[in-house]
C-alpha atoms as a PDB file:
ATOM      1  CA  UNK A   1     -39.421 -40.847  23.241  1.00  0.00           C
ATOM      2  CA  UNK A   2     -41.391 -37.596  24.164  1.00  0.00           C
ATOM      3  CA  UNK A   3     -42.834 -37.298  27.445  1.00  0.00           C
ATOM      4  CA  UNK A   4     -45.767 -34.707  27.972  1.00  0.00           C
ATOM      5  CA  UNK A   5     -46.035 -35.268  31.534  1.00  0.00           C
ATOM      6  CA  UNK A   6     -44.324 -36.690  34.505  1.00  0.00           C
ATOM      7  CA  UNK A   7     -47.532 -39.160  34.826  1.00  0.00           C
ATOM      8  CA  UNK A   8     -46.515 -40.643  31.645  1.00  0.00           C
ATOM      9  CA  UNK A   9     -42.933 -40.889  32.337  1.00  0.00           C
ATOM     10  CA  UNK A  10     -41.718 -44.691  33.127  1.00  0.00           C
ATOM     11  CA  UNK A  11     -40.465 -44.853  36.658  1.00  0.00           C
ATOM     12  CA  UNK A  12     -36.488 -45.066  34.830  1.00  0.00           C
ATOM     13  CA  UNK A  13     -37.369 -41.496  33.911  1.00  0.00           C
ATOM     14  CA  UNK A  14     -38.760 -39.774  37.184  1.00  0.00           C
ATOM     15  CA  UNK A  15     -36.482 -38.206  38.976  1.00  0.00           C
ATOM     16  CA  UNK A  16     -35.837 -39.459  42.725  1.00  0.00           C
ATOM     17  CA  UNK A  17     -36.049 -37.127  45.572  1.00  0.00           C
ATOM     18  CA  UNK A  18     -33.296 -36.122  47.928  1.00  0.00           C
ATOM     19  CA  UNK A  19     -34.223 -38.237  50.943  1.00  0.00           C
ATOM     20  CA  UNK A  20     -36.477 -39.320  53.604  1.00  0.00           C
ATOM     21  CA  UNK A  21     -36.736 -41.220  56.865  1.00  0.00           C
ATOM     22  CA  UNK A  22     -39.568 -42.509  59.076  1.00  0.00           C
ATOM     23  CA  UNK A  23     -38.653 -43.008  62.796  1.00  0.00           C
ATOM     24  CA  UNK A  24     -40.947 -45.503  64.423  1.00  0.00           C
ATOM     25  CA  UNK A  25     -44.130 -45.407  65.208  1.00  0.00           C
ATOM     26  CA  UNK A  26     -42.958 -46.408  69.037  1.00  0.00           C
ATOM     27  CA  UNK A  27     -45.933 -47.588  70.574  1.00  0.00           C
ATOM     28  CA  UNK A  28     -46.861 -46.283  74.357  1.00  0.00           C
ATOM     29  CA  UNK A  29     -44.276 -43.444  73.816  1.00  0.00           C
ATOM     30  CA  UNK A  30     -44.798 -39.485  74.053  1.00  0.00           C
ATOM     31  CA  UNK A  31     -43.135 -37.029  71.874  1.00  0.00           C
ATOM     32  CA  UNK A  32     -41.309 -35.394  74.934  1.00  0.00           C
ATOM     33  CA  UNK A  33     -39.765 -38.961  76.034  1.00  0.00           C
ATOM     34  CA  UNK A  34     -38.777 -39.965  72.358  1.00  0.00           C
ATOM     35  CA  UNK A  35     -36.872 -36.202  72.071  1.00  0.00           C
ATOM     36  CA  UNK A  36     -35.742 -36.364  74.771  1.00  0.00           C
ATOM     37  CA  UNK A  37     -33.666 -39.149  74.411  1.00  0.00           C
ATOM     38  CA  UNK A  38     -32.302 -38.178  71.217  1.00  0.00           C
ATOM     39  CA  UNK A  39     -30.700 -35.103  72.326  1.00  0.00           C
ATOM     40  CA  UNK A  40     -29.428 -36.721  75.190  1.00  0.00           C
ATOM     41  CA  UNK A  41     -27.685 -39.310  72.180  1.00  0.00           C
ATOM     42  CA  UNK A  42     -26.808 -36.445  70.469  1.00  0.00           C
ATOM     43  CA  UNK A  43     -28.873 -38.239  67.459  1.00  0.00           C
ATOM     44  CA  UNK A  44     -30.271 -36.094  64.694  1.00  0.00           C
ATOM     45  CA  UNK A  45     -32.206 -36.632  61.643  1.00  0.00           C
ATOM     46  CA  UNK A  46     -30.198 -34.578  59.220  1.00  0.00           C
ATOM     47  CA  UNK A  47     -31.993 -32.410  56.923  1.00  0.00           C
ATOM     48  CA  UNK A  48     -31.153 -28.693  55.457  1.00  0.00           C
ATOM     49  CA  UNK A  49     -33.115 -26.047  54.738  1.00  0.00           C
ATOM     50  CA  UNK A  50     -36.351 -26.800  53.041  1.00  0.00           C
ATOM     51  CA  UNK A  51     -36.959 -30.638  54.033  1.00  0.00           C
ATOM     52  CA  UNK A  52     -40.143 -31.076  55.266  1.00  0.00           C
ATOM     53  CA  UNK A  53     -40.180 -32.586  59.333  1.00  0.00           C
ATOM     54  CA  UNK A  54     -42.960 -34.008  61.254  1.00  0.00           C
ATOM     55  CA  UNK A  55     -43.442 -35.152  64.641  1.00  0.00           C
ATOM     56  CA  UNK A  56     -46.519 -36.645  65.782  1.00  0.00           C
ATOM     57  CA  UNK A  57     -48.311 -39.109  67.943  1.00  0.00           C
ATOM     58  CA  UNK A  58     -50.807 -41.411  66.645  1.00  0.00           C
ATOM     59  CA  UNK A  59     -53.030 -44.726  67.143  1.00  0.00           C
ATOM     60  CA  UNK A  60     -49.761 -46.658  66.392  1.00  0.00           C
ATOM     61  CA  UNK A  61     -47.407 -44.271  68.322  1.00  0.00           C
ATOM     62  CA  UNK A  62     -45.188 -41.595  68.024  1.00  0.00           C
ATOM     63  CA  UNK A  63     -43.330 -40.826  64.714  1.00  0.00           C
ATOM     64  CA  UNK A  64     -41.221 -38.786  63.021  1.00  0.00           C
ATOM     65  CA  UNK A  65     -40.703 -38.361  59.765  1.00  0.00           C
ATOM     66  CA  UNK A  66     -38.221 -35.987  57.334  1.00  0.00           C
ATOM     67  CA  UNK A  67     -37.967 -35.784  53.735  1.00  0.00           C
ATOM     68  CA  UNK A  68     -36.148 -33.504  51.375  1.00  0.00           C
ATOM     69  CA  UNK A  69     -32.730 -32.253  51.017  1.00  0.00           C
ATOM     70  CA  UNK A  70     -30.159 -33.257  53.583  1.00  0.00           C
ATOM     71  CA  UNK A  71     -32.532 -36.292  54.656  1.00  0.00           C
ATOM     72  CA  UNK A  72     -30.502 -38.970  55.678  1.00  0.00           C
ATOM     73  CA  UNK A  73     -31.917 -42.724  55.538  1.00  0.00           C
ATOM     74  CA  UNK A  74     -30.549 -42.956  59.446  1.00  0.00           C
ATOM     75  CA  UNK A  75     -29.905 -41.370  62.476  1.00  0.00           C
ATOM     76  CA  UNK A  76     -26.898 -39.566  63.192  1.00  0.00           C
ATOM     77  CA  UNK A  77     -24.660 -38.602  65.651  1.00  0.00           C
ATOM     78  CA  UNK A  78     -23.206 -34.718  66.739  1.00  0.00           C
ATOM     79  CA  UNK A  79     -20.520 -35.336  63.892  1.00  0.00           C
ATOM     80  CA  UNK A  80     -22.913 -35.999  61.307  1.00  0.00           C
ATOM     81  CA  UNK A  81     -21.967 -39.749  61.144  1.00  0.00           C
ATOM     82  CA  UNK A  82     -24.509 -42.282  60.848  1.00  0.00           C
ATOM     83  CA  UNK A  83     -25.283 -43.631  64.759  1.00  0.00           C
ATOM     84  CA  UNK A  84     -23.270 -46.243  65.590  1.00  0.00           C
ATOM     85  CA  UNK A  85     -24.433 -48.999  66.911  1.00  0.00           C
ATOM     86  CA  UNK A  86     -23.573 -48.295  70.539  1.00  0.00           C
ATOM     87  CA  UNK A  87     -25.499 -45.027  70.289  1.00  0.00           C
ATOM     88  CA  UNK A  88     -28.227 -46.757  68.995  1.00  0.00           C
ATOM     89  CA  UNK A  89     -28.746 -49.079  71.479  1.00  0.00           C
ATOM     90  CA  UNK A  90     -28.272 -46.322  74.476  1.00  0.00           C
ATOM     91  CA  UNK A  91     -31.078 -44.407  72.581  1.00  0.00           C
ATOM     92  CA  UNK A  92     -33.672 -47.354  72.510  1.00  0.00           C
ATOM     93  CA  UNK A  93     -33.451 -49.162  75.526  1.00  0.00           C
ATOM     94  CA  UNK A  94     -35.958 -47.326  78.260  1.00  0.00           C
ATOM     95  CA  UNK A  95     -38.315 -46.854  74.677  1.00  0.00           C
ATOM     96  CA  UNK A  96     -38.140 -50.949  74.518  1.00  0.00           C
ATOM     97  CA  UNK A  97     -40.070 -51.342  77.449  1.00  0.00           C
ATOM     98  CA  UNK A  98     -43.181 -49.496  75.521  1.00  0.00           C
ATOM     99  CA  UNK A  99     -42.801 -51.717  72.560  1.00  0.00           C
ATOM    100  CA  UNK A 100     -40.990 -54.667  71.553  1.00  0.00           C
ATOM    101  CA  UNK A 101     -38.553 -53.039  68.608  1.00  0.00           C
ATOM    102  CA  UNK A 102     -38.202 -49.700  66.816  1.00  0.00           C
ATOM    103  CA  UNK A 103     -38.063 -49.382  63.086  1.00  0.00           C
ATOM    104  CA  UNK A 104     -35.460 -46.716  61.062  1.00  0.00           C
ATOM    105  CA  UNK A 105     -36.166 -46.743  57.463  1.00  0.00           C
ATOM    106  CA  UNK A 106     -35.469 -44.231  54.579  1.00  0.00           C
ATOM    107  CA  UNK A 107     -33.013 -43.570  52.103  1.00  0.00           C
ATOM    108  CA  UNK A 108     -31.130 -41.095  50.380  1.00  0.00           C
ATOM    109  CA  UNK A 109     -29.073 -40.326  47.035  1.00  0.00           C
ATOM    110  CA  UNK A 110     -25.332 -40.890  47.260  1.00  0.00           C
ATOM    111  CA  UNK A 111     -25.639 -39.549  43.331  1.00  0.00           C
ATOM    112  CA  UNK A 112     -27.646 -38.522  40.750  1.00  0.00           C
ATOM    113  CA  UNK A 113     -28.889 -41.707  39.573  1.00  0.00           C
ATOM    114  CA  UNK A 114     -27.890 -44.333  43.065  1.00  0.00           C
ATOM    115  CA  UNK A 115     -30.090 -44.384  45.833  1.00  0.00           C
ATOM    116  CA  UNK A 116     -29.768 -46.248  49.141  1.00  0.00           C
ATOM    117  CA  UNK A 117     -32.004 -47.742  50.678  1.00  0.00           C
ATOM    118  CA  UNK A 118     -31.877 -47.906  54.789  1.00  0.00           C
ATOM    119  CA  UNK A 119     -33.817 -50.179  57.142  1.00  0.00           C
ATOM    120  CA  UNK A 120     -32.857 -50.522  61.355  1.00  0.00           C
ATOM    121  CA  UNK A 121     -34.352 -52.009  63.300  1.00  0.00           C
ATOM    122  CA  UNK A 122     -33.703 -52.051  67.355  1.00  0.00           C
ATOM    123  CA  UNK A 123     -35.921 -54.572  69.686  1.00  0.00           C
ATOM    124  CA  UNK A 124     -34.514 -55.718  72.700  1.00  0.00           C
ATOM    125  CA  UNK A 125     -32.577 -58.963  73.037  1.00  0.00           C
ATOM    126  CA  UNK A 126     -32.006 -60.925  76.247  1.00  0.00           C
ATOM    127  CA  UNK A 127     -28.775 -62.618  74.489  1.00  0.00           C
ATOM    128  CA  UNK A 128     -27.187 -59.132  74.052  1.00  0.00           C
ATOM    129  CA  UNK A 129     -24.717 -57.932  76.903  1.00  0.00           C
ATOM    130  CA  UNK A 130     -26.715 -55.003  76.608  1.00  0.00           C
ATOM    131  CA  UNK A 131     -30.271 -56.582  76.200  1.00  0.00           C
ATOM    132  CA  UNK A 132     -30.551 -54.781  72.991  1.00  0.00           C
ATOM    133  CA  UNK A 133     -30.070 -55.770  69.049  1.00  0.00           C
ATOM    134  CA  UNK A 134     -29.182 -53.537  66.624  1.00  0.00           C
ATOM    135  CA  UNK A 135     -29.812 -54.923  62.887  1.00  0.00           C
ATOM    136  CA  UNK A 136     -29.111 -52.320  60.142  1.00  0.00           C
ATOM    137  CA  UNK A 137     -30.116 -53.578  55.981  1.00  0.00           C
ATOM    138  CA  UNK A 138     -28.878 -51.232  53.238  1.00  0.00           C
ATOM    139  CA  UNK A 139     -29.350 -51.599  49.818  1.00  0.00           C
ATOM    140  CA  UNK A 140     -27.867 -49.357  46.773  1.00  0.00           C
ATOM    141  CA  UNK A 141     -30.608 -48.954  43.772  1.00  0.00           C
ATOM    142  CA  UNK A 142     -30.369 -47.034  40.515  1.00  0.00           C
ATOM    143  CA  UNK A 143     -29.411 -46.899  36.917  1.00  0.00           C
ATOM    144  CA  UNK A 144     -27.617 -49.817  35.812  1.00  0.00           C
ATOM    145  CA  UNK A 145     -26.691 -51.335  38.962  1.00  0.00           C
ATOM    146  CA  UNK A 146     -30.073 -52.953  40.157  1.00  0.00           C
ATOM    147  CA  UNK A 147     -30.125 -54.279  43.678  1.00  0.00           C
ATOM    148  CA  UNK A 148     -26.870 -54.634  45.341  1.00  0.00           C
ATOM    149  CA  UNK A 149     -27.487 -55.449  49.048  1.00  0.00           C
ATOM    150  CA  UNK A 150     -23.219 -55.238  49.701  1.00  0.00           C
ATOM    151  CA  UNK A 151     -23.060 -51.689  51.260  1.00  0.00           C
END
């Protein structure tokens, strides 16, 4: 097979970028508040030089979004560990009372041809000690290996 273009290429044959993530949107919060609480977490969105970052406000609420090298498909913490659970849920509880959960999703390559696919999602929970659920999906896609939802 000879491909002129990337258009033409099948999807097999394009290759996947480093990695992205979309924080939110958090509806009735502002920038400042959402930032805020982060570095109080110590959360991060990982990224190195030349990922591209955007924060912004909009009709849905406030996002965030990174994609590029570094990019994690999560938050994480001052070590560079994916948040735990705990963190998590000391993050999102005063944004809860905006809106009733907060969404996480991305991914990122773990090699050349696997990618993982991340999805959190935090709403508040009146069954949790801490009134707060934390429910984090990840899935492993690529060459050979199809969907394997056993991370």
């Amino acid at each position: 097979m000879n491909f002129d273009s990337e258009a033409e290429k099948p999807v097999s044959f394009v290759p996947m970028m480093d990695g992205s993530i979309k924080l939110g949107p958090i509806k009735g919060a502002k920038g400042r508040e959402v930032m805020t609480r982060m570095l109080a977490c110590d959360l991060h969105i990982p990224r190195e030089e030349g990922a591209l970052f955007t924060a912004r406000s909009t009709l849905e609420g406030f996002e965030m979004r990174a994609e590029g090298p570094g990019v994690m498909g999560y938050l994480v913490d001052s070590e560079g560990l994916e948040a735990s659970e705990t963190d998590l849920e000391y993050f999102a509880r005063p944004l809860l009372e905006h809106c009733p959960q907060i969404i996480i999703e991305g991914s990122h390559l773990v090699d050349r041809d696997i990618k993982v696919l991340c999805r959190t999602i935090i709403e508040s929970d009146p069954d949790m000690p801490s009134g707060v659920s934390v429910t984090f999906w990840r899935s492993r896609i690529g060459a050979g290996i199809g969907v394997d939802h056993g991370l």
